[in-house]
Protein backbone atom coordinates (compact mmCIF):
# COMPACT_ATOMS: atom_id res chain seq x y z
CA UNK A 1 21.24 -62.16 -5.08
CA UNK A 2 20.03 -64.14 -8.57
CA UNK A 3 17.20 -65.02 -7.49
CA UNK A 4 16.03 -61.91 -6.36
CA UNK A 5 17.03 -60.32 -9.74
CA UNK A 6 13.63 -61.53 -11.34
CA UNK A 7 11.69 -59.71 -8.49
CA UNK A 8 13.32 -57.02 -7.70
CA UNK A 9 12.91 -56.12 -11.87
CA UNK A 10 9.41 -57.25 -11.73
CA UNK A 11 8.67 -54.48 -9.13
CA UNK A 12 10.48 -52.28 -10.42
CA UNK A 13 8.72 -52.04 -14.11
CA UNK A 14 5.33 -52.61 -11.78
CA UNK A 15 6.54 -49.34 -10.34
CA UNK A 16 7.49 -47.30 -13.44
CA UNK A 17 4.12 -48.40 -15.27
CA UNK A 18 2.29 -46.66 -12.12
CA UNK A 19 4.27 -43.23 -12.17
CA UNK A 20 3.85 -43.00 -16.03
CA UNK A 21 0.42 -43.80 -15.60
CA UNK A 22 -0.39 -41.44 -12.68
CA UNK A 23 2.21 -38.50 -14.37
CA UNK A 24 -0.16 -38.69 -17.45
CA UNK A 25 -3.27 -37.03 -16.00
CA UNK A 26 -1.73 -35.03 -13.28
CA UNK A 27 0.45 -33.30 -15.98
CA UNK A 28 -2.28 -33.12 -18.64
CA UNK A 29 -1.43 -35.30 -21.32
CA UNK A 30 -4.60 -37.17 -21.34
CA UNK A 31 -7.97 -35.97 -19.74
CA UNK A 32 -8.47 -37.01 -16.60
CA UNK A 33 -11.65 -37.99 -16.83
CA UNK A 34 -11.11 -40.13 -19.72
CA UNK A 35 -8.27 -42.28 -17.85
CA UNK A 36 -8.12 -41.48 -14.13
CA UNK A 37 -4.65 -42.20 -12.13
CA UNK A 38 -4.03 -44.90 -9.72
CA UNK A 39 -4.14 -42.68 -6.62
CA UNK A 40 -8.07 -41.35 -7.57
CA UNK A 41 -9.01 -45.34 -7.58
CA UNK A 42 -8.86 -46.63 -4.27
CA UNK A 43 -11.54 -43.64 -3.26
CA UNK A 44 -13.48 -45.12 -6.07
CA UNK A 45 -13.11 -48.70 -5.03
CA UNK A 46 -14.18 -47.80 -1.57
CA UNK A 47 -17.52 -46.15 -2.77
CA UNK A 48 -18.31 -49.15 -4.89
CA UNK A 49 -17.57 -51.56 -2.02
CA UNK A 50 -19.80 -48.88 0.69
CA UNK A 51 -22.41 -49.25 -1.68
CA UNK A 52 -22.46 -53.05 -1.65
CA UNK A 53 -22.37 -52.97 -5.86
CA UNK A 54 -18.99 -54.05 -5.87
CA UNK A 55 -19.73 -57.71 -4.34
CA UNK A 56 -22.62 -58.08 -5.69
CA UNK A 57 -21.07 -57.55 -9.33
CA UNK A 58 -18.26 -59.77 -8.09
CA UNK A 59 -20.54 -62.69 -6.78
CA UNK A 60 -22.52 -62.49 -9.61
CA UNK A 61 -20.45 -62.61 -12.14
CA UNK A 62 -18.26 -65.60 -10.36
CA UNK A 63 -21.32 -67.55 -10.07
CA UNK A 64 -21.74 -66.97 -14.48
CA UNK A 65 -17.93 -67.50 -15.02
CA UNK A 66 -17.53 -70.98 -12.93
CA UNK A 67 -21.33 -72.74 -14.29
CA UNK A 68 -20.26 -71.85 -17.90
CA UNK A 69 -16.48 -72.93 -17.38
CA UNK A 70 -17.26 -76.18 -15.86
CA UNK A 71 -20.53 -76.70 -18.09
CA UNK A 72 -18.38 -75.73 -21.56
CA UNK A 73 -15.22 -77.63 -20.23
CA UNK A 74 -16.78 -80.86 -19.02
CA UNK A 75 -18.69 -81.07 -22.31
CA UNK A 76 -16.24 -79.93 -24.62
CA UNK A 77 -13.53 -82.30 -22.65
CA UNK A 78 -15.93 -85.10 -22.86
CA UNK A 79 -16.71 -84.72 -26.87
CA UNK A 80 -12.98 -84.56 -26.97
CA UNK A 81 -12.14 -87.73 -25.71
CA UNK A 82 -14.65 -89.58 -27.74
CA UNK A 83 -13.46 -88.15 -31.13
CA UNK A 84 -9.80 -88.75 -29.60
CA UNK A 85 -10.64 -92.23 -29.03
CA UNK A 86 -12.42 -93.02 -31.57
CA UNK A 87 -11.64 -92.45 -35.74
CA UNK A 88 -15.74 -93.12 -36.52
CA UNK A 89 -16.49 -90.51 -34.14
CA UNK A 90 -13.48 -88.21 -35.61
CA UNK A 91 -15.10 -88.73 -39.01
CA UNK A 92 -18.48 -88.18 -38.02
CA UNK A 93 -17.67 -84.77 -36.35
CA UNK A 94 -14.99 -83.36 -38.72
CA UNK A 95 -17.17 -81.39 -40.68
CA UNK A 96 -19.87 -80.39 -37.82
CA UNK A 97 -17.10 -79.23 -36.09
CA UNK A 98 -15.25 -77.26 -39.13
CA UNK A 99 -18.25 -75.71 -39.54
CA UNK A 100 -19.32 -74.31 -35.91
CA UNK A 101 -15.49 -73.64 -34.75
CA UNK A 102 -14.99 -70.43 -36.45
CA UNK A 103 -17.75 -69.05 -35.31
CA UNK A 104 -16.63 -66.28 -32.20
CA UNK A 105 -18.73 -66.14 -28.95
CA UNK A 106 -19.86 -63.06 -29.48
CA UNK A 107 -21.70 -64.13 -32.68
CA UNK A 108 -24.18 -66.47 -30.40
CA UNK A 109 -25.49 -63.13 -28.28
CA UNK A 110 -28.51 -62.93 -29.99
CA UNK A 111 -29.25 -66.40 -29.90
CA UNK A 112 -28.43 -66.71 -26.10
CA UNK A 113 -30.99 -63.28 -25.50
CA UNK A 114 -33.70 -65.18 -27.85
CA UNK A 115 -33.18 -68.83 -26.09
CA UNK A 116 -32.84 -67.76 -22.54
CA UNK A 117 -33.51 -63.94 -22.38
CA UNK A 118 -31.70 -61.12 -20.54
CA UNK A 119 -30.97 -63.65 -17.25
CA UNK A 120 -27.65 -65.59 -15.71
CA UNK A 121 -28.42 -68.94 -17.98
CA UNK A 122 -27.81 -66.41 -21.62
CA UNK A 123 -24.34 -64.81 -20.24
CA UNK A 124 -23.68 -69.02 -18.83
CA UNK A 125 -24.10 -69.77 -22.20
CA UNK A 126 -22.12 -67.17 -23.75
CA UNK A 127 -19.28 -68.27 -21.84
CA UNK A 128 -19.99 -71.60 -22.45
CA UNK A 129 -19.65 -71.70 -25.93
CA UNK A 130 -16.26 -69.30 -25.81
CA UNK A 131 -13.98 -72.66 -23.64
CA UNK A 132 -15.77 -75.17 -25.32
CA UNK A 133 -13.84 -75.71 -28.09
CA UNK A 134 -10.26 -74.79 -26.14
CA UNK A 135 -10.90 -77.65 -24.25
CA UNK A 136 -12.59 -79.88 -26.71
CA UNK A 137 -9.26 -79.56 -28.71
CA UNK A 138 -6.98 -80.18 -25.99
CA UNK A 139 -8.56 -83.22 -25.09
CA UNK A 140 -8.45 -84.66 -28.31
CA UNK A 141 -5.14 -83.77 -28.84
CA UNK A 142 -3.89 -85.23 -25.72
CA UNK A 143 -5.45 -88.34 -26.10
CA UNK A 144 -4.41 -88.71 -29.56
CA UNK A 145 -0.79 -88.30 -28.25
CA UNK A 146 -0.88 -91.01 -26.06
CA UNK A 147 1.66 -93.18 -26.90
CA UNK A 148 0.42 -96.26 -28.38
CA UNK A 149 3.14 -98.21 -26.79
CA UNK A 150 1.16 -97.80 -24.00
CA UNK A 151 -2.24 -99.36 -25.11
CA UNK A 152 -0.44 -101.83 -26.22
CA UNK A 153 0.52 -102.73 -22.68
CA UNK A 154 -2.56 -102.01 -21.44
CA UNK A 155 -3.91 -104.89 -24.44
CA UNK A 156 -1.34 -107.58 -22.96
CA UNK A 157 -2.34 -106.71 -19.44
CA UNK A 158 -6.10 -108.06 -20.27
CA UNK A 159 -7.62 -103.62 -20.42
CA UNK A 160 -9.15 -104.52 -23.70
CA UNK A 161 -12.42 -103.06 -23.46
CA UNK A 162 -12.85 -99.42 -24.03
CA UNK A 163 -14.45 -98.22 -20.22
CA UNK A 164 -10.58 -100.06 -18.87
CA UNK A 165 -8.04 -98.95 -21.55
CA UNK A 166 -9.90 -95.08 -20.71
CA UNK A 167 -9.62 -95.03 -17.04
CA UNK A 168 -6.47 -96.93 -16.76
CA UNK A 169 -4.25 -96.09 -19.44
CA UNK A 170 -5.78 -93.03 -21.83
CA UNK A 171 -7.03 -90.47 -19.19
CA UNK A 172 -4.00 -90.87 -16.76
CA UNK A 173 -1.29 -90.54 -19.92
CA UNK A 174 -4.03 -87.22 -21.56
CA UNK A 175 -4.25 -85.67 -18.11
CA UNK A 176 -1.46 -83.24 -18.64
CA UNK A 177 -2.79 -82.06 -22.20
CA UNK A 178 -6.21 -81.99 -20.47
CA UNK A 179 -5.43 -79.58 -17.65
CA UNK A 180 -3.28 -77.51 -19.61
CA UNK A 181 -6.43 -77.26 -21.70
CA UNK A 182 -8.65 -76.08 -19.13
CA UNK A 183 -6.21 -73.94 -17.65
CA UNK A 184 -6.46 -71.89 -20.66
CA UNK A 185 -10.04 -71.91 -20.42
CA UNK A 186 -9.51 -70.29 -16.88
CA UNK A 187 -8.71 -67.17 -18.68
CA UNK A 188 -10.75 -67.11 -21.86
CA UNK A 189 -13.92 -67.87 -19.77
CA UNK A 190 -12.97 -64.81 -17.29
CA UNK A 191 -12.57 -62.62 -20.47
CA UNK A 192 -15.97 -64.32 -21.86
CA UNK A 193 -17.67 -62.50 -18.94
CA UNK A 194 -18.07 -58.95 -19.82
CA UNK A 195 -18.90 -59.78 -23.01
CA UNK A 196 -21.27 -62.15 -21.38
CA UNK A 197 -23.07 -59.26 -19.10
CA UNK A 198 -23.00 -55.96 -21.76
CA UNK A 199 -26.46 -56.85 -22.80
CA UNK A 200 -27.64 -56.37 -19.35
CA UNK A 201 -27.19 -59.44 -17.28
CA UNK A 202 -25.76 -58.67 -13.45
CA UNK A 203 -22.38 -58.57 -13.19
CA UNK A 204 -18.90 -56.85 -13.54
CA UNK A 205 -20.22 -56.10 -17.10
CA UNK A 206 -22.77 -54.61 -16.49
CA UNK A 207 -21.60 -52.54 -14.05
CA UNK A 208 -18.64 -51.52 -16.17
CA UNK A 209 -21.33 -50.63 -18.85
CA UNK A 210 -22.96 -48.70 -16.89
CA UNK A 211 -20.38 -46.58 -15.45
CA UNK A 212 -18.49 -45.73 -18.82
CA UNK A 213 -21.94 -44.51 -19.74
CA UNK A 214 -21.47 -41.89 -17.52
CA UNK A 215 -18.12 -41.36 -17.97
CA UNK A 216 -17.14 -42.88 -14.44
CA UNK A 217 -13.91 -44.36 -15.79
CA UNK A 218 -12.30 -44.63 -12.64
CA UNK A 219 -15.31 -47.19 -11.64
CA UNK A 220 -14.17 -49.05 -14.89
CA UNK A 221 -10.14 -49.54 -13.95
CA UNK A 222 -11.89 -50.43 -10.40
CA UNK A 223 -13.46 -52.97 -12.13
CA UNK A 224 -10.71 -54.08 -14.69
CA UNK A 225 -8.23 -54.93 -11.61
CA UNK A 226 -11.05 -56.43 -9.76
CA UNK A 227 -11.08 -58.79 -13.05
CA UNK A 228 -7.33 -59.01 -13.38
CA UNK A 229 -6.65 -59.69 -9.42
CA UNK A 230 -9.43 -62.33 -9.79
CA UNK A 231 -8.23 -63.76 -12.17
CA UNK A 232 -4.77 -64.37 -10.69
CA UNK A 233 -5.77 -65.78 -7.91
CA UNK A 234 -8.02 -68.42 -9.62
CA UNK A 235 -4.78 -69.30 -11.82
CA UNK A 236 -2.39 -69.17 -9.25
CA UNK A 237 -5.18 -72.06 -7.42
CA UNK A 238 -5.62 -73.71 -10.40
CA UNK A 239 -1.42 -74.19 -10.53
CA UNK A 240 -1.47 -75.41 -7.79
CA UNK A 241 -4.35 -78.08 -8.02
CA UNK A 242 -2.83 -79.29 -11.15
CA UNK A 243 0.61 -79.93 -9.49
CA UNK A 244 -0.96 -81.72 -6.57
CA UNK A 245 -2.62 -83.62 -9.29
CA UNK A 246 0.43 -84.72 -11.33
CA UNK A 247 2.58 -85.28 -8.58
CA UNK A 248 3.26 -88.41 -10.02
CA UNK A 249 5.28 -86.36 -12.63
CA UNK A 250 7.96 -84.93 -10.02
C-alpha cells in the first residue's frame, strides 16, 4: 500500500487541479473565452489535428528544438571541457565569457532576424544561444571536479598526453556532470522555442501567436500540453539513455 501512496496522491491533486480548473468557467469566475476548460479542448485539439496544423507545428518546431539543442550543447560542452582542462584557456575566456553570459536569449532576436532572417536557422539560433552556456558550465564544472587522484593514476599508467588522460580518465569521471548538464538543456531549449518562433518562424509559436490573436485560447492550452506532454516524453527518454549510459554506476 506505500508505494502506491505517491500515486494514488499524484492523481488525486492531477484530479482536483482539473475540476477547479473546469468549475472556473462553467460557474463564471473567469471568462470563458479568456481561459477555456479542459472538456472544450479535446474538440479543439481535434480541429487542429483535422486540419493538419497541429503536426506540422509539432514537426516543425521539433526539427528547431533538436538542431539548436545538439548544435548549442555540443559546442558549449566542447568549450567547456577545454577551459575545464585547461587554466590558459580558463584565463583567456574569463572575461569573454563574463561579458556575453548575462546576456538572455531573447536579447539576440534581432540579431538572429538580421543574420539569418525570418527562417528555421534564426529560431535554431535563438535556441542555440539559450543551452549554450547551461551546458558550457556543466562541463567545466564536471571536469574540474574530477578528482585529481585520478589523473594521477592515469600519469603512472603512461596517459600523459592530453587526447589519453581526456578519453580515458577526464570524460568517463565528467560524464555524470555532463549529462546532468544537458538534461537541463532538454527543458530550457523546449522553453527556448516559442520564444524562438513569435517573430514568425513555423512552429508551435507561431501558431500559438496566431491563435491568441484571435482570442482562440483554447488552441493555445492545446498547444501548451502539446509542449508539456512533449516535453515529458523527451525527458522521460533522455532518463533513460543516461542510465543505460552510466550503468557502470549501479
Amino acid at each position: 500500500m506505500a508505494k502506491l501512496r505517491a500515486p494514488a496522491l499524484a492523481l488525486l491533486g492531477l484530479v482536483a487541479f482539473l475540476l477547479l480548473w473546469e468549475t472556473m468557467p462553467f460557474f463564471g469566475w473567469v471568462n470563458p473565452a479568456f481561459l477555456p476548460g479542459p472538456s472544450a479542448l479535446p474538440k479543439a485539439f481535434m480541429r487542429e489535428l483535422s486540419s493538419g496544423a497541429w503536426l506540422a507545428a509539432v514537426l516543425g518546431s521539433l526539427q528547431h528544438y533538436f538542431v539548436g539543442l545538439f548544435v548549442g550543447s555540443g559546442l558549449g560542452i566542447a568549450l567547456g571541457v577545454l577551459v575545464g582542462m585547461s587554466r590558459i584557456a580558463e584565463e583567456a575566456t574569463a572575461w569573454v565569457v563574463r561579458v556575453l553570459r548575462p546576456i538572455p536569449g531573447l536579447a539576440w532576436v534581432p540579431f538572429a532576424i538580421i543574420w539569418f532572417g525570418v527562417t528555421p536557422g534564426a529560431a535554431v539560433f535563438i535556441i542555440a544561444v539559450g543551452v549554450f552556456w547551461i551546458s558550457f558550465f556543466a562541463a567545466q564544472g564536471a571536469i574540474r571536479g574530477v578528482d585529481r587522484d585520478l589523473v594521477e593514476v592515469a600519469d603512472a599508467f603512461g596517459f600523459r598526453s592530453p587526447w589519453a588522460r581526456l578519453f580515458k580518465i577526464l570524460l568517463p569521471a565528467a560524464m555524470p556532470g555532463i549529462l546532468v548538464g544537458f538534461r537541463t538543456a532538454l527543458g530550457q531549449a523546449w522553453m527556448a522555442v516559442v520564444a524562438a518562433e513569435i517573430f514568425g518562424v513555423a512552429g508551435v509559436g507561431q501558431r500559438m501567436m496566431q491563435a491568441s490573436s484571435l482570442l482562440a485560447t483554447d488552441i493555445v492550452v492545446v498547444y501548451m500540453l502539446t509542449m508539456a506532454a512533449l516535453y515529458g516524453l523527451l525527458d522521460t527518454g533522455f532518463v533513460a539513455f543516461q542510465t543505460w549510459v552510466l550503468r557502470w554506476k549501479a
